[in-house]
Protein backbone atom coordinates (compact mmCIF):
# COMPACT_ATOMS: atom_id res chain seq x y z
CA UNK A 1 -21.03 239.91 89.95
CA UNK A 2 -20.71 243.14 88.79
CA UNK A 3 -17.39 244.36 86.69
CA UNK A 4 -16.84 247.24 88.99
CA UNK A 5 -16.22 244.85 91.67
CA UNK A 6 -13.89 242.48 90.17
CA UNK A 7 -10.61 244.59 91.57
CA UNK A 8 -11.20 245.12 94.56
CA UNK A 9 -12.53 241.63 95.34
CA UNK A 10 -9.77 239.89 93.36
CA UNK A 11 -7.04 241.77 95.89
CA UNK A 12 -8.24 239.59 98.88
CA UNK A 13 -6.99 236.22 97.49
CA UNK A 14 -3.89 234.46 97.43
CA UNK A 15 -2.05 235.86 94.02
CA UNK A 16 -1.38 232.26 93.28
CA UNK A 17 -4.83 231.86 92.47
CA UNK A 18 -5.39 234.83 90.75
CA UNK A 19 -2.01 234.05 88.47
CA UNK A 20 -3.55 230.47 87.82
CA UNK A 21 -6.61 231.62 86.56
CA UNK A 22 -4.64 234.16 84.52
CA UNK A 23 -2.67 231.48 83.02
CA UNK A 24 -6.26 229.79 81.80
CA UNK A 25 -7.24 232.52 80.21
CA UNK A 26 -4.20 233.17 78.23
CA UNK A 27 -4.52 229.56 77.02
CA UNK A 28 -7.71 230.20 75.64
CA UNK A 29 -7.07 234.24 74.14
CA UNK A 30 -4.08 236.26 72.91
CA UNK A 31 -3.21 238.53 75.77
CA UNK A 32 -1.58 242.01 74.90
CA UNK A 33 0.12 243.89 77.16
CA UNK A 34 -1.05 247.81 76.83
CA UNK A 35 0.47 249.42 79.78
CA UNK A 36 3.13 247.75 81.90
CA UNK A 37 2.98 248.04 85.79
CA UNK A 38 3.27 250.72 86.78
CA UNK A 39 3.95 251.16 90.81
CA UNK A 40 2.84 254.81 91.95
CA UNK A 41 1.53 256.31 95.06
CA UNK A 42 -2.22 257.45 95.25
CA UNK A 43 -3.13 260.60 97.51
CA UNK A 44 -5.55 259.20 100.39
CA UNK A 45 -8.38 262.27 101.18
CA UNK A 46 -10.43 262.20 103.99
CA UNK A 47 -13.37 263.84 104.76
CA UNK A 48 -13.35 265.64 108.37
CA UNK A 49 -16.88 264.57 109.64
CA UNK A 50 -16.81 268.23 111.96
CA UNK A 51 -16.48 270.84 109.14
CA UNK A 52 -16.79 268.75 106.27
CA UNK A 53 -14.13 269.80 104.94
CA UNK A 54 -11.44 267.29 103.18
CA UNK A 55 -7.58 266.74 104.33
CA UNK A 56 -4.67 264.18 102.75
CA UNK A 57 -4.11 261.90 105.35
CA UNK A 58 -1.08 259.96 103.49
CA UNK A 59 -0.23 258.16 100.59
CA UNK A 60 -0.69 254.75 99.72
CA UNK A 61 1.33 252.47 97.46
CA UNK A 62 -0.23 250.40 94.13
CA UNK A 63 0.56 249.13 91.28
CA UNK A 64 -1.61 249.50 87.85
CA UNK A 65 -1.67 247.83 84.57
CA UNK A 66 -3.86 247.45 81.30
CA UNK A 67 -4.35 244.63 78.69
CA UNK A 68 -5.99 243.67 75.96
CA UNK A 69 -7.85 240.18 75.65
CA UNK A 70 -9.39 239.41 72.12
CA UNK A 71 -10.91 242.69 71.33
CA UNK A 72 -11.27 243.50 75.35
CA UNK A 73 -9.52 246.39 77.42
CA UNK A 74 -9.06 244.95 81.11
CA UNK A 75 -7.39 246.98 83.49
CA UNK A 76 -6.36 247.08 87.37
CA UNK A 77 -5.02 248.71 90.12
CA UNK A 78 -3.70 246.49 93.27
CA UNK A 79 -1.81 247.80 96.68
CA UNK A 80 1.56 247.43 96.91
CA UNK A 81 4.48 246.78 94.28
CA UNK A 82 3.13 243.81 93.13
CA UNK A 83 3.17 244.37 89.34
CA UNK A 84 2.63 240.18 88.41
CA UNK A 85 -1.34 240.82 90.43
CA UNK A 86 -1.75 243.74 88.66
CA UNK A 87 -1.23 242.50 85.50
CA UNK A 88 -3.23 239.18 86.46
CA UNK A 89 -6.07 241.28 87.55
CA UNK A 90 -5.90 243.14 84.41
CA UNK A 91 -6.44 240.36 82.58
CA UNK A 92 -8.95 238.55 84.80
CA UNK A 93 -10.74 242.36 84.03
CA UNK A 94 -10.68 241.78 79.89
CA UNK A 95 -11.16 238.41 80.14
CA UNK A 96 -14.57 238.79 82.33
CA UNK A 97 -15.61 241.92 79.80
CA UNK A 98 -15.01 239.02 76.68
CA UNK A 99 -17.04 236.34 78.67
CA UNK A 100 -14.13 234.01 79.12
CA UNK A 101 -13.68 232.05 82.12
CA UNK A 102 -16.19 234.03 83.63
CA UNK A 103 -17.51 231.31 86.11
CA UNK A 104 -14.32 231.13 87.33
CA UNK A 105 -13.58 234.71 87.75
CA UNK A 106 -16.61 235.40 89.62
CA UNK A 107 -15.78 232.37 91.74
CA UNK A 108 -12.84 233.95 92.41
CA UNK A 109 -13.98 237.04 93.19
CA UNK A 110 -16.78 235.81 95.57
CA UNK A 111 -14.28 234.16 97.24
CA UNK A 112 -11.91 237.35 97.96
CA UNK A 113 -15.52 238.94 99.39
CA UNK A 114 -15.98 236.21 101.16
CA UNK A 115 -12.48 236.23 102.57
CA UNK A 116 -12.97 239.87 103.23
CA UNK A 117 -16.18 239.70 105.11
CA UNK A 118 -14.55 236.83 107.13
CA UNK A 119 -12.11 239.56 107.97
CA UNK A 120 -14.31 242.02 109.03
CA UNK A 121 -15.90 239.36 111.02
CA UNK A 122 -12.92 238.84 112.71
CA UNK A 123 -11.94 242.43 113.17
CA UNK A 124 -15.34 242.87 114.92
CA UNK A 125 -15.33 240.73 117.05
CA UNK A 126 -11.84 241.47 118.38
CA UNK A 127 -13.14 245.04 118.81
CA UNK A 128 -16.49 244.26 120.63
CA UNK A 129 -14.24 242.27 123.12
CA UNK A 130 -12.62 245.79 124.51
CA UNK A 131 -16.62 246.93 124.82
CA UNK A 132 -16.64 249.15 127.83
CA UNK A 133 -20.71 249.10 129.51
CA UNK A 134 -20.12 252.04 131.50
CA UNK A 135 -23.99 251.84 133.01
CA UNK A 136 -22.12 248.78 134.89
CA UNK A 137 -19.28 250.67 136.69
């Protein structure tokens, strides 16, 4: 598991685990708190696949935060004003960066792909169900 992945697979499990596993962690290192959530909305562009050309098709709400475990920076953006994930997934962030509990956090986050691909899965398969074969009419 790659760093770069941790946030976005972290959002796609229950927060209760993710605020567990934050709780470890602060058990075992001091845990600073460098920026405070912060809940902001993000500009969403899209890219129009006729001209190429790139439009704002709304805004989305998140909520950041940063840390500092040990020595480590960790920091993380989730959707929605949910400032205790943000700051959980901060610190999951620093914690995986200072090699602590970092079994558990890439458990974790194979678990929210996992979830997510289950999703998609899902999502799929309720789509291929509306499948129109027009050589058949």
């Amino acid at each position: 598991m790659e760093r770069e992945q941790l946030n976005f697979s972290l959002q796609h499990v229950a927060e209760e685990e993710i605020i567990a596993l934050r709780q470890a962690v602060e058990e075992l290192a001091p845990v600073e708190l460098i920026q405070k959530p912060v809940a902001q909305t993000l500009l969403v562009p899209v890219r129009d696949p006729i001209n190429n050309g790139r439009f704002i098709s709304g805004e989305v709400l998140v909520t950041s935060a940063i840390v500092k475990v040990g020595e480590f920076k960790g920091w993380a953006m989730v959707m929605d004003d949910t400032p205790e994930r943000a700051v959980a997934g901060a610190v999951l962030d620093a914690a995986f960066a200072a090699g602590i509990c970092k079994k558990e956090i890439t458990a974790l986050a194979r678990k929210g792909r996992s979830l997510l691909e289950e999703e998609h899965s899902r999502l799929n398969a309720r789509v291929q169900s509306t499948r129109v074969a027009f050589d058949l009419l």
